[in-house]
PDB file of N, CA and C in Angstrom:
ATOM      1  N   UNK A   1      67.790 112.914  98.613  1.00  0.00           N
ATOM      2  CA  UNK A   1      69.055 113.297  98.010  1.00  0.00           C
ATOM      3  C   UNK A   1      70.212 112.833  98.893  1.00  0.00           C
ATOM      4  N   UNK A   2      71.291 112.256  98.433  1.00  0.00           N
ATOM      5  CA  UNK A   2      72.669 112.174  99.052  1.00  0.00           C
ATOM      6  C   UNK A   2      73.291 112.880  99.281  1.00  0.00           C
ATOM      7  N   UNK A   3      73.229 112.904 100.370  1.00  0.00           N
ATOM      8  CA  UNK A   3      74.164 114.476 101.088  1.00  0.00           C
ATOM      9  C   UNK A   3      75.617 114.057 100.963  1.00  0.00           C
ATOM     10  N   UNK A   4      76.281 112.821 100.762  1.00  0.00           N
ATOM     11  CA  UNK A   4      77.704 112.637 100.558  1.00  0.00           C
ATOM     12  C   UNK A   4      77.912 112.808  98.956  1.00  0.00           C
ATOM     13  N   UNK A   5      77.013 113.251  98.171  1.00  0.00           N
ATOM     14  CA  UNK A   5      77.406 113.478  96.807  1.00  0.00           C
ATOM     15  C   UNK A   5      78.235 115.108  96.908  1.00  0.00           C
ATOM     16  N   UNK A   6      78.068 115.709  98.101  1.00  0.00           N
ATOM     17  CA  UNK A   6      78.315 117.198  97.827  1.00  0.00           C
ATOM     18  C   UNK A   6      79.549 116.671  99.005  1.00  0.00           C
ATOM     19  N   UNK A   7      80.050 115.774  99.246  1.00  0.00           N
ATOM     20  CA  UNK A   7      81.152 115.785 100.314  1.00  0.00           C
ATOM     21  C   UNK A   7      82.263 115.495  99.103  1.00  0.00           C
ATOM     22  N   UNK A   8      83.792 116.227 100.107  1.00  0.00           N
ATOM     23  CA  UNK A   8      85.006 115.731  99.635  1.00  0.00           C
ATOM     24  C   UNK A   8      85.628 115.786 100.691  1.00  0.00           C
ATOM     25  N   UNK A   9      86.902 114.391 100.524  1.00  0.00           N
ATOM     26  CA  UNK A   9      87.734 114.396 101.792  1.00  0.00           C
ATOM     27  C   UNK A   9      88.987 114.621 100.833  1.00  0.00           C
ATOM     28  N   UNK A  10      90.078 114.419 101.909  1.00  0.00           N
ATOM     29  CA  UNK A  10      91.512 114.168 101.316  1.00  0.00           C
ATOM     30  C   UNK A  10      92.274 113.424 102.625  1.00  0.00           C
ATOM     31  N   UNK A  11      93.118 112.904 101.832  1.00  0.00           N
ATOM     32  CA  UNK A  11      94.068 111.451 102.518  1.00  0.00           C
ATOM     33  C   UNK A  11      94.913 112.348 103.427  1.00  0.00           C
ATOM     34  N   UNK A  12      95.349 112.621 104.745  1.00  0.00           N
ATOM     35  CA  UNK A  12      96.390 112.977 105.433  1.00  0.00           C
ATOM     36  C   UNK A  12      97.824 112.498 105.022  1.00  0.00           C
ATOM     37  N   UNK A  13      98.310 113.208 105.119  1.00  0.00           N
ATOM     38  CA  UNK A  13     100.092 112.616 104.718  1.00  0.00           C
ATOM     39  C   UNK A  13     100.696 111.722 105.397  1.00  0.00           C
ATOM     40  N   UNK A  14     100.526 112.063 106.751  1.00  0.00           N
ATOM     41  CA  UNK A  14     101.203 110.760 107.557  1.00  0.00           C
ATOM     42  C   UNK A  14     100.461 109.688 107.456  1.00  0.00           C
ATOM     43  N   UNK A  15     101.212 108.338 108.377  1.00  0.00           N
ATOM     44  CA  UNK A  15     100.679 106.972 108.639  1.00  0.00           C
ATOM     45  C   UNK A  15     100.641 107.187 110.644  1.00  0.00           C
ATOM     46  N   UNK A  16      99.202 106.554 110.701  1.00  0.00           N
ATOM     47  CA  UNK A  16      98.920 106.990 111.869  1.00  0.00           C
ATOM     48  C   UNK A  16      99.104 105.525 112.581  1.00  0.00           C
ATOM     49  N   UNK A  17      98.822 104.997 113.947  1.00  0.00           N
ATOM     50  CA  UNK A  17      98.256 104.050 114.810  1.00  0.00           C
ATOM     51  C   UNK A  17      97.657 104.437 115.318  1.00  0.00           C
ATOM     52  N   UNK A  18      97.117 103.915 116.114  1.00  0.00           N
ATOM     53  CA  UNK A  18      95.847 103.741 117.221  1.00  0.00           C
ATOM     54  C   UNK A  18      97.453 103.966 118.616  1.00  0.00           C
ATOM     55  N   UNK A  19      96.876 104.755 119.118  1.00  0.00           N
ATOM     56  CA  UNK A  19      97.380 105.362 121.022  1.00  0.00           C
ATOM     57  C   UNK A  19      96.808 103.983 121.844  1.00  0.00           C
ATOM     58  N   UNK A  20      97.999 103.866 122.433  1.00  0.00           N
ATOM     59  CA  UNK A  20      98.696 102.680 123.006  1.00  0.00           C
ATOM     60  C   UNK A  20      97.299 102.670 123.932  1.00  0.00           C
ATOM     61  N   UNK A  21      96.299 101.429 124.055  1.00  0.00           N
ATOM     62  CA  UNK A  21      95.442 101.017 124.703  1.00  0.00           C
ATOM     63  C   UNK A  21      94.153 102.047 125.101  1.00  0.00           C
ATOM     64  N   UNK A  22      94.327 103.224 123.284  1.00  0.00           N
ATOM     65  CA  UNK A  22      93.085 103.655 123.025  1.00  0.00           C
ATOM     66  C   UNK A  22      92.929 103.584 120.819  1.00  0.00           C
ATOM     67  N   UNK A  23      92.592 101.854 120.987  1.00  0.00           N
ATOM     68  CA  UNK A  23      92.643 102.049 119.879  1.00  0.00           C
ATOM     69  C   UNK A  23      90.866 102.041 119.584  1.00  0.00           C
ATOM     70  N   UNK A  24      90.711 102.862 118.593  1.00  0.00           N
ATOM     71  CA  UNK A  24      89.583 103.370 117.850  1.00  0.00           C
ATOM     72  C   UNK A  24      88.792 104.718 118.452  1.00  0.00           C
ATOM     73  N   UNK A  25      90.116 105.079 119.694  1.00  0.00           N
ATOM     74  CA  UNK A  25      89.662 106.580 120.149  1.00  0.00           C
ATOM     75  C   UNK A  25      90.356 107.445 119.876  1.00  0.00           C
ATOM     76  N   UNK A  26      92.164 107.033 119.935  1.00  0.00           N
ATOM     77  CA  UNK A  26      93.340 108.162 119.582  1.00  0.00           C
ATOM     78  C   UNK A  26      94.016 107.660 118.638  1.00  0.00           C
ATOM     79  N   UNK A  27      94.426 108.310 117.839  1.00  0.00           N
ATOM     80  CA  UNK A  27      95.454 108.100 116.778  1.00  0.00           C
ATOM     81  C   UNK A  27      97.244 109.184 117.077  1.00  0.00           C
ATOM     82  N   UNK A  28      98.185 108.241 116.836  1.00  0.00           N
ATOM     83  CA  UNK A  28      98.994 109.092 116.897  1.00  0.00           C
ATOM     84  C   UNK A  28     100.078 108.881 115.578  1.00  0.00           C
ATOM     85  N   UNK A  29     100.951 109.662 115.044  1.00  0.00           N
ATOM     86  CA  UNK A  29     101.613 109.692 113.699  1.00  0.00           C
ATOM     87  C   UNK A  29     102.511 108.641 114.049  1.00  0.00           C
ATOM     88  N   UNK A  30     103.017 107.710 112.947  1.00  0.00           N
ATOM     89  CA  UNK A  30     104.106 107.128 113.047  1.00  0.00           C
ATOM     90  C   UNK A  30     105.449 108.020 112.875  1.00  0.00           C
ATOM     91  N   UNK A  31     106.171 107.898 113.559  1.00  0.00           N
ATOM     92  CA  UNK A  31     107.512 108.121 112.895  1.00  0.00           C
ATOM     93  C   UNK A  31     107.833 107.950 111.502  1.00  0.00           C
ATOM     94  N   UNK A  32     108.851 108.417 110.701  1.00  0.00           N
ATOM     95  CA  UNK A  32     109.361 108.654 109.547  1.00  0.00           C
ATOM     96  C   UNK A  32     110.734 107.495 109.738  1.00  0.00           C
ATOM     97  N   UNK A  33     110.338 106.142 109.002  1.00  0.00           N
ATOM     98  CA  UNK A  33     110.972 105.467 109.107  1.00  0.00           C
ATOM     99  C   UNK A  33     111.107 104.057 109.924  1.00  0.00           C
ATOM    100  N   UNK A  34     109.687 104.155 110.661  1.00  0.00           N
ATOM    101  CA  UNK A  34     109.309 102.800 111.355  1.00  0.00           C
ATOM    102  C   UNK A  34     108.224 101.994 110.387  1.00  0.00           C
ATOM    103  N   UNK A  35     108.766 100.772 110.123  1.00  0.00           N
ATOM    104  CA  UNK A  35     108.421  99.883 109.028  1.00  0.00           C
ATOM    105  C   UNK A  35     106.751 100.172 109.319  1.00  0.00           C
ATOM    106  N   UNK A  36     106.272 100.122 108.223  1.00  0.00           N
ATOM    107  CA  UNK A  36     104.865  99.676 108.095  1.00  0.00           C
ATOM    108  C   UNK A  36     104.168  98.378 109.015  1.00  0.00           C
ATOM    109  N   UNK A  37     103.441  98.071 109.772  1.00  0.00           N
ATOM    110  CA  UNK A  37     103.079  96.992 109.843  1.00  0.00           C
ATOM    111  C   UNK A  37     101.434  96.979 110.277  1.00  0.00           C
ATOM    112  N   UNK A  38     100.719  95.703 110.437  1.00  0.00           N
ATOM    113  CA  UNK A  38      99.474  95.922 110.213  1.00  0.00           C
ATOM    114  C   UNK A  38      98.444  96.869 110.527  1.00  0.00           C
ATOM    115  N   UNK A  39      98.841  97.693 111.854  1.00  0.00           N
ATOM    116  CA  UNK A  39      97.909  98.271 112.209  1.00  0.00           C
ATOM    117  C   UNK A  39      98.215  99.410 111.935  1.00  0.00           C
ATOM    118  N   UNK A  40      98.599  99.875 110.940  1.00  0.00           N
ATOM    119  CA  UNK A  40      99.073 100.908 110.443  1.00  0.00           C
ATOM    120  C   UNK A  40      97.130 101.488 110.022  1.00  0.00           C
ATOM    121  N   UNK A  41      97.403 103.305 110.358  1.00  0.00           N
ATOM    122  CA  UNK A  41      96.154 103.573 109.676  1.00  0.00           C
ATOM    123  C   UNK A  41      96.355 104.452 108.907  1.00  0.00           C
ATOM    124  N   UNK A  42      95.367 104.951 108.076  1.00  0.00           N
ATOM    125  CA  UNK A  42      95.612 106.224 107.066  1.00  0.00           C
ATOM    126  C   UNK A  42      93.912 107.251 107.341  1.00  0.00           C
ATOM    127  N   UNK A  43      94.186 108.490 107.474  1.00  0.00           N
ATOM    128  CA  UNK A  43      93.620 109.490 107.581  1.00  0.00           C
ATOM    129  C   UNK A  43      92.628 110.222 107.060  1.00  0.00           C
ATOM    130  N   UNK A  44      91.472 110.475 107.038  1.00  0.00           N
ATOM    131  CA  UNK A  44      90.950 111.182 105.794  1.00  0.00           C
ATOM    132  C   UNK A  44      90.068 111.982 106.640  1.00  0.00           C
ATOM    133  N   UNK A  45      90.513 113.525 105.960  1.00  0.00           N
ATOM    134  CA  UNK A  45      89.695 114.922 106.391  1.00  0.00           C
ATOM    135  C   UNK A  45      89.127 115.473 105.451  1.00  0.00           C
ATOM    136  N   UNK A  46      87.853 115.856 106.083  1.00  0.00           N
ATOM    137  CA  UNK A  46      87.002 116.276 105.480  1.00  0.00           C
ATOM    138  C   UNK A  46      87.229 117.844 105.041  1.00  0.00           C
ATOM    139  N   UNK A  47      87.237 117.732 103.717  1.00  0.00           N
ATOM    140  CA  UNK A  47      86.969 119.580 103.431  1.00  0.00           C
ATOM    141  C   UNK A  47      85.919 119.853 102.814  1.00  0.00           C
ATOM    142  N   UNK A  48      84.993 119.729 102.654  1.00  0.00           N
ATOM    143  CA  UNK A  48      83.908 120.014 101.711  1.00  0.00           C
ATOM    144  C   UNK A  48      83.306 120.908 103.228  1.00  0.00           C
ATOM    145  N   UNK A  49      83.240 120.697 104.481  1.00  0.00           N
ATOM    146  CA  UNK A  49      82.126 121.365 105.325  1.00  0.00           C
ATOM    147  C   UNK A  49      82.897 121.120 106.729  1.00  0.00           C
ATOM    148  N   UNK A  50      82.627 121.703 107.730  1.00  0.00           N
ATOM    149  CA  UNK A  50      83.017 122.161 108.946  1.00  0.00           C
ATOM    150  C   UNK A  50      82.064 122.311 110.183  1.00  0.00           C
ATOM    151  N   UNK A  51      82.666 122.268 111.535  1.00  0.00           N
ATOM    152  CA  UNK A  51      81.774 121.905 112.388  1.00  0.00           C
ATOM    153  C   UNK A  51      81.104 120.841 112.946  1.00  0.00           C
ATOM    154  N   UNK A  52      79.889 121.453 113.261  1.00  0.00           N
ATOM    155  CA  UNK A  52      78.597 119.956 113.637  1.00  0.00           C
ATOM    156  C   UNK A  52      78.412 119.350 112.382  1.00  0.00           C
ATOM    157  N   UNK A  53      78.450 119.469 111.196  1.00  0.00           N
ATOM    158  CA  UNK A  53      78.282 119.327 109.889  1.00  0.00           C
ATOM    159  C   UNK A  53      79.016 118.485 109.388  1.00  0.00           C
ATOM    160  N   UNK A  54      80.290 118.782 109.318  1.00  0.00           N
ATOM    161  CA  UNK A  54      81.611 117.687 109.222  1.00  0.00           C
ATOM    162  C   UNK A  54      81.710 116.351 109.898  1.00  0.00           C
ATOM    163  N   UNK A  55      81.187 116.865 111.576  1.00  0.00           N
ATOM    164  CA  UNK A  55      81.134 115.165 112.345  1.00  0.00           C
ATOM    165  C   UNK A  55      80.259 114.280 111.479  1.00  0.00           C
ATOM    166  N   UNK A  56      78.781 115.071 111.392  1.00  0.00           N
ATOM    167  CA  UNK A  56      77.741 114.184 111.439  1.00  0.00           C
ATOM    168  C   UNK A  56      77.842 113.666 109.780  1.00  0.00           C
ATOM    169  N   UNK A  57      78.609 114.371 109.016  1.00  0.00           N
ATOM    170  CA  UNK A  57      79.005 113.403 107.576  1.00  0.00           C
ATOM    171  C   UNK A  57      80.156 112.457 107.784  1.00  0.00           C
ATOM    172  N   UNK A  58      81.011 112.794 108.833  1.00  0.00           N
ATOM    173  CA  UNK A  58      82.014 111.895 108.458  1.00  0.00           C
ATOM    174  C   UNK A  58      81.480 110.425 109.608  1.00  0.00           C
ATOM    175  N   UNK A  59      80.626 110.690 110.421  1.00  0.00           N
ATOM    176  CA  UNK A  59      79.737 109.107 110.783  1.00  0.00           C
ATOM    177  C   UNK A  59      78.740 108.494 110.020  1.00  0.00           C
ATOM    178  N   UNK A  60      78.508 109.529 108.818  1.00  0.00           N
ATOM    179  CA  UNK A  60      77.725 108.936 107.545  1.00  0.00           C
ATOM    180  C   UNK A  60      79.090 107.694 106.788  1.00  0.00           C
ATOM    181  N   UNK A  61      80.065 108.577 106.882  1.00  0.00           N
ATOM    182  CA  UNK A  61      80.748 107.671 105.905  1.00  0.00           C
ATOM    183  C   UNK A  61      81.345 106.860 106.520  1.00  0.00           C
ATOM    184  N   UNK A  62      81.718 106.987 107.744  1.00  0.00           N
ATOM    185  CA  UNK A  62      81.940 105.609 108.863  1.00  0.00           C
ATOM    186  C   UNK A  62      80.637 104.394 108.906  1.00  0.00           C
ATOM    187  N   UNK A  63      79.324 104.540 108.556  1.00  0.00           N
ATOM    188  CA  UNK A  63      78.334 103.672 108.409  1.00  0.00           C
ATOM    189  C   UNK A  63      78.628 103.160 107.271  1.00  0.00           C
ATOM    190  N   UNK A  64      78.368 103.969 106.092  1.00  0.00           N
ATOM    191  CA  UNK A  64      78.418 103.537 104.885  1.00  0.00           C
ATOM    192  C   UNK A  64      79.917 102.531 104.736  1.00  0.00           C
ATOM    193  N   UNK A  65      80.775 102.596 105.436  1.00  0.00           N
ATOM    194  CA  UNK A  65      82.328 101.683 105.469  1.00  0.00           C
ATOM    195  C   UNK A  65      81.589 100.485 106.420  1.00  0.00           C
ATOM    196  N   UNK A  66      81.283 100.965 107.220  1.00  0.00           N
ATOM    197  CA  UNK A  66      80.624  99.467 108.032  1.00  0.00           C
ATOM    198  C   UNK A  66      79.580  98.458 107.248  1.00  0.00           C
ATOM    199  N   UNK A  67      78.586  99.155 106.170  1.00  0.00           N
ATOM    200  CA  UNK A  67      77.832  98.518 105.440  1.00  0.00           C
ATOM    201  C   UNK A  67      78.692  97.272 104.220  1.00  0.00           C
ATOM    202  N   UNK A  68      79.873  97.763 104.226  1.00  0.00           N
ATOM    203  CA  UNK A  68      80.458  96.537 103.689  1.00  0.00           C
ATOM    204  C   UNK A  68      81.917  95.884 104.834  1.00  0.00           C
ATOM    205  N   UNK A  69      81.474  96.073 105.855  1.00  0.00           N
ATOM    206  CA  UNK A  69      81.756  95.423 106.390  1.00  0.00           C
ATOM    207  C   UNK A  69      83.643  95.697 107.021  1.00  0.00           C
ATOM    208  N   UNK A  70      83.694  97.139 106.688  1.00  0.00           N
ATOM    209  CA  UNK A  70      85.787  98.049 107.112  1.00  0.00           C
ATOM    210  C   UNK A  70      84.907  98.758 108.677  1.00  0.00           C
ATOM    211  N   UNK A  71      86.031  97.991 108.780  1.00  0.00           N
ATOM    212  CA  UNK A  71      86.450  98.575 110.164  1.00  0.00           C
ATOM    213  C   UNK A  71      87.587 100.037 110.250  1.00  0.00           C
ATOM    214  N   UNK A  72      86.476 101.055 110.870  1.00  0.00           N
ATOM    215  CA  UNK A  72      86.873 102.245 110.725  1.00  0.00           C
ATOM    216  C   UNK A  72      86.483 102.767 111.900  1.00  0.00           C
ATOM    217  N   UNK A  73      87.087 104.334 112.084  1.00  0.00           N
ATOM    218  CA  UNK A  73      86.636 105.340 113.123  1.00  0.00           C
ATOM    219  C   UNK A  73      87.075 106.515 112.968  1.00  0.00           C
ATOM    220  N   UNK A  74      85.814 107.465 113.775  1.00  0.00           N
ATOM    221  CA  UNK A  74      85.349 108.626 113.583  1.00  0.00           C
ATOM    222  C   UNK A  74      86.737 109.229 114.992  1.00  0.00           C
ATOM    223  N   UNK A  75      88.015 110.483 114.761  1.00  0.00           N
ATOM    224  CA  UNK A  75      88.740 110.708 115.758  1.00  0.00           C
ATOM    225  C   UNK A  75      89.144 111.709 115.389  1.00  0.00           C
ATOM    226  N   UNK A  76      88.923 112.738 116.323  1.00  0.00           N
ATOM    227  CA  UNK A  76      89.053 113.699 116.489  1.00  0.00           C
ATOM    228  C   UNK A  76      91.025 114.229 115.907  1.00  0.00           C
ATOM    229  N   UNK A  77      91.646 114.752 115.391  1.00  0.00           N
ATOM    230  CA  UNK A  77      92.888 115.294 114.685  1.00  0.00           C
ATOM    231  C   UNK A  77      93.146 116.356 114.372  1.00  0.00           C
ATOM    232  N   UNK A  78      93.795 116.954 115.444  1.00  0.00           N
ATOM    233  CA  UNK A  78      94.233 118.576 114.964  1.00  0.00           C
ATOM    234  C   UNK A  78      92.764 119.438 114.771  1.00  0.00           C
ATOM    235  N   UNK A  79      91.925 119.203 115.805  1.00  0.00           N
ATOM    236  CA  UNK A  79      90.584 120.134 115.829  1.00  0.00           C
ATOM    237  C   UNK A  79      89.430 119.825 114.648  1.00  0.00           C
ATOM    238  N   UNK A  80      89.874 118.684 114.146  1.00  0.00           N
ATOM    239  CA  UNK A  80      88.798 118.061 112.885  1.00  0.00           C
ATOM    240  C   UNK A  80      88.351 116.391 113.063  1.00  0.00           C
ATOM    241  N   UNK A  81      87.183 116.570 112.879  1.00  0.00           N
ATOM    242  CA  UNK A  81      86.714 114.616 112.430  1.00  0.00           C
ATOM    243  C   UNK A  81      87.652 114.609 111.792  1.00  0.00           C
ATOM    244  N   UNK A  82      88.319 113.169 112.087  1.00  0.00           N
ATOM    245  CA  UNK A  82      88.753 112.817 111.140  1.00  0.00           C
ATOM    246  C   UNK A  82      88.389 110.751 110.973  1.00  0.00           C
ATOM    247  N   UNK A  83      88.600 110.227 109.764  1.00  0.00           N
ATOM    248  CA  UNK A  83      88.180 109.091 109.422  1.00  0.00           C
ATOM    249  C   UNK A  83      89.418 108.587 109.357  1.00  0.00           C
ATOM    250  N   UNK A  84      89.625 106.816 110.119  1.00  0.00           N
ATOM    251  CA  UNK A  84      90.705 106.522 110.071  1.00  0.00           C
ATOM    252  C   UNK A  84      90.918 104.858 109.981  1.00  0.00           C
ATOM    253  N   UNK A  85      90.944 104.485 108.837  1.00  0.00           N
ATOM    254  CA  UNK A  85      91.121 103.147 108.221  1.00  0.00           C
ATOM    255  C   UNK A  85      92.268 102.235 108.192  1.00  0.00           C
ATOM    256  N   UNK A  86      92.585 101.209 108.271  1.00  0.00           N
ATOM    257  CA  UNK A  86      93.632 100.551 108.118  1.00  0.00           C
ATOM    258  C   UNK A  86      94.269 100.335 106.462  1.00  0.00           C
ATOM    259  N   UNK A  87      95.394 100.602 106.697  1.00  0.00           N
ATOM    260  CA  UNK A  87      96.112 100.961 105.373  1.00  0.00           C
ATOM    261  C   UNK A  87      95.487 100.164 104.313  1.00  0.00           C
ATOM    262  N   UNK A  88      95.839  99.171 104.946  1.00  0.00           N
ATOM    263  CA  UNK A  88      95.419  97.767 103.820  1.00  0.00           C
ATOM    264  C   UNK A  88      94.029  97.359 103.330  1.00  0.00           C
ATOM    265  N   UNK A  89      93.151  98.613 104.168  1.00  0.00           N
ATOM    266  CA  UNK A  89      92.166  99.010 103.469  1.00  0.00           C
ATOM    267  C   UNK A  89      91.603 100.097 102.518  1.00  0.00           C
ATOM    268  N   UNK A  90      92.625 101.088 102.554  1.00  0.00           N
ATOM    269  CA  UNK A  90      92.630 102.246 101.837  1.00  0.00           C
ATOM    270  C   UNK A  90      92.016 102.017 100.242  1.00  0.00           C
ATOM    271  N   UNK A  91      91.748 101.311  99.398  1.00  0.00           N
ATOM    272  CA  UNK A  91      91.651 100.902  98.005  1.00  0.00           C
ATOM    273  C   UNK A  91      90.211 101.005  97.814  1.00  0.00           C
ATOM    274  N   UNK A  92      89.393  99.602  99.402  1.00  0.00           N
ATOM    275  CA  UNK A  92      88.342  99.820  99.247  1.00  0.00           C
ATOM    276  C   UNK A  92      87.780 100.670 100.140  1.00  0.00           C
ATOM    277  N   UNK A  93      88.376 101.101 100.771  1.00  0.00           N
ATOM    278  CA  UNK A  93      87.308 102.603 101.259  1.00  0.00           C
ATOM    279  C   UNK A  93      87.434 103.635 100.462  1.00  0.00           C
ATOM    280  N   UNK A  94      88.498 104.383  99.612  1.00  0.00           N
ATOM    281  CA  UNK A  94      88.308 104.753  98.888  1.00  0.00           C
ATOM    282  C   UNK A  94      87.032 104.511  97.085  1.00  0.00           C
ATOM    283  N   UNK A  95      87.299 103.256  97.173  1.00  0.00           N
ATOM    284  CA  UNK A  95      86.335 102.721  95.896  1.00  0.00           C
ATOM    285  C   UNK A  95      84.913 103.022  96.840  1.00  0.00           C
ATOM    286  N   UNK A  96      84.435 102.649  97.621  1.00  0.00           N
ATOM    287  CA  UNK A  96      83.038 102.684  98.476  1.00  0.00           C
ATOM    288  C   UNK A  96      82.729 103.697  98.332  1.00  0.00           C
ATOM    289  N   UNK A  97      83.374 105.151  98.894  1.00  0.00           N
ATOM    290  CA  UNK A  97      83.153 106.446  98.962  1.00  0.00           C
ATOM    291  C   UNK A  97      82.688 106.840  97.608  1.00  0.00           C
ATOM    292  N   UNK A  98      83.463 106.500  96.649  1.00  0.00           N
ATOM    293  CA  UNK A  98      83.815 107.075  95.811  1.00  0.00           C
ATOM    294  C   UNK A  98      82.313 106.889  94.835  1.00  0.00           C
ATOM    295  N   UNK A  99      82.016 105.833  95.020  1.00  0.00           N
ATOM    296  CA  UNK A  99      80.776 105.127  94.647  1.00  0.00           C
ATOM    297  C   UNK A  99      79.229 105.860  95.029  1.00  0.00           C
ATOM    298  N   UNK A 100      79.622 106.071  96.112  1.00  0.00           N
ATOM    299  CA  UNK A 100      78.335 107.136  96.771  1.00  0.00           C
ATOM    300  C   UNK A 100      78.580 109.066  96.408  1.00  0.00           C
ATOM    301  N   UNK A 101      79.677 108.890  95.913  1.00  0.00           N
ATOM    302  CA  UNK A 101      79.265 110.657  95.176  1.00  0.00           C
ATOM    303  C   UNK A 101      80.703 111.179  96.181  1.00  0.00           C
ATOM    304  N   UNK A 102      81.376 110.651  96.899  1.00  0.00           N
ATOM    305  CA  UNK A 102      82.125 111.416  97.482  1.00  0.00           C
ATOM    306  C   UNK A 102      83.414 112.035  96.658  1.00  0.00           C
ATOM    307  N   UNK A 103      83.601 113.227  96.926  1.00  0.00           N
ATOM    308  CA  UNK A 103      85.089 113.553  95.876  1.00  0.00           C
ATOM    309  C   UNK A 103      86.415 112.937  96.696  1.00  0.00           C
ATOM    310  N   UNK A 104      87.549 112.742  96.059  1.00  0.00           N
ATOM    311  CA  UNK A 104      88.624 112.494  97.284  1.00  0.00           C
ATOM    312  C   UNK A 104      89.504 112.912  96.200  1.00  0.00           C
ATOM    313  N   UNK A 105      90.248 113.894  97.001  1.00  0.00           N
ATOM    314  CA  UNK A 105      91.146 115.053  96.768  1.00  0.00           C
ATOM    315  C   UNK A 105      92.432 114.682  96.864  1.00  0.00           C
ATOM    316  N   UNK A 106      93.024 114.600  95.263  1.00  0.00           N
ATOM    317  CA  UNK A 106      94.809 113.707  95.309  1.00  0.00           C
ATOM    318  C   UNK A 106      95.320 114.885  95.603  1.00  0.00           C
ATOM    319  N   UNK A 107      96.641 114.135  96.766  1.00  0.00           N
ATOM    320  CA  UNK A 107      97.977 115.121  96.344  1.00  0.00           C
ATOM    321  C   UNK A 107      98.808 114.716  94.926  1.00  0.00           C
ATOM    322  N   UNK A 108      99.589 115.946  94.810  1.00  0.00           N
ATOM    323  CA  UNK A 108     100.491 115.754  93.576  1.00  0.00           C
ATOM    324  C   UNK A 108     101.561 116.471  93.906  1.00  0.00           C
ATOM    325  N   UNK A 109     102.621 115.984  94.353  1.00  0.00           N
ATOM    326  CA  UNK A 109     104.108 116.329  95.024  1.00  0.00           C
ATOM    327  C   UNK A 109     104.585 117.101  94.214  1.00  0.00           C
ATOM    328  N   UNK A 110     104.789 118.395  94.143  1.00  0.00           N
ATOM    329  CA  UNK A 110     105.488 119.819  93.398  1.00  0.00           C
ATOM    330  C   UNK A 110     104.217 120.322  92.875  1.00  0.00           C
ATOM    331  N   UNK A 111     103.455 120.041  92.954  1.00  0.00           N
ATOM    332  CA  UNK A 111     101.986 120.914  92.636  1.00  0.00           C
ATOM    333  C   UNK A 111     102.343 121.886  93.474  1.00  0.00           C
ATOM    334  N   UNK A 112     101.701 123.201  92.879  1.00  0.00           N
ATOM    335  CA  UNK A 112     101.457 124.460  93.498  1.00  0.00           C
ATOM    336  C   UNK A 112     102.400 125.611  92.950  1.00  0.00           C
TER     337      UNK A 112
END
């Protein structure tokens, strides 16, 4: 059975980088208002599960991104795995996931 069929993440709000000469270990937020540019990353936390549980799915879905070949990483954010892709990959890591059973959880701005 696929244990990422019972996973869901959701996209973080900010745009992150990689920490100045720790990239694929720290991420830090961009500012509000510094242009986009390539190494821009985007965020994804896991809510479906927590803990030892949460790591060891969200390096499932860091493999499963490597099996086609995205460059990604598993980094720790505000006390959670978190998964962290380059923007300009966001479409197909989302389509990949999405493919293997994963849910991914939209925002909707004035929801609530």
């Amino acid at each position: 059975m696929n244990t990422l069929q019972h996973s869901v993440v959701h996209r973080l709000p900010q745009s992150y980088r990689w920490s100045a000469g720790q990239a694929g270990i720290a991420v830090e937020p961009l500012t509000l208002g510094v242009s986009q540019g390539e190494d821009d990353l985007i965020g994804l936390r896991l809510l479906s599960h927590n803990g030892a549980r949460a790591w060891e799915i969200m390096y499932r879905l860091q493999e499963t991104l490597a099996d086609i070949q995205l460059l990604c990483s598993v980094v720790e954010w505000q006390g959670d795995p978190c998964l962290f892709v380059q923007r300009n990959d966001e479409h197909a890591t989302t389509c990949r996931l999405k493919n293997f059973g994963v849910g991914i959880a939209e925002f909707f701005p004035g929801a609530g």
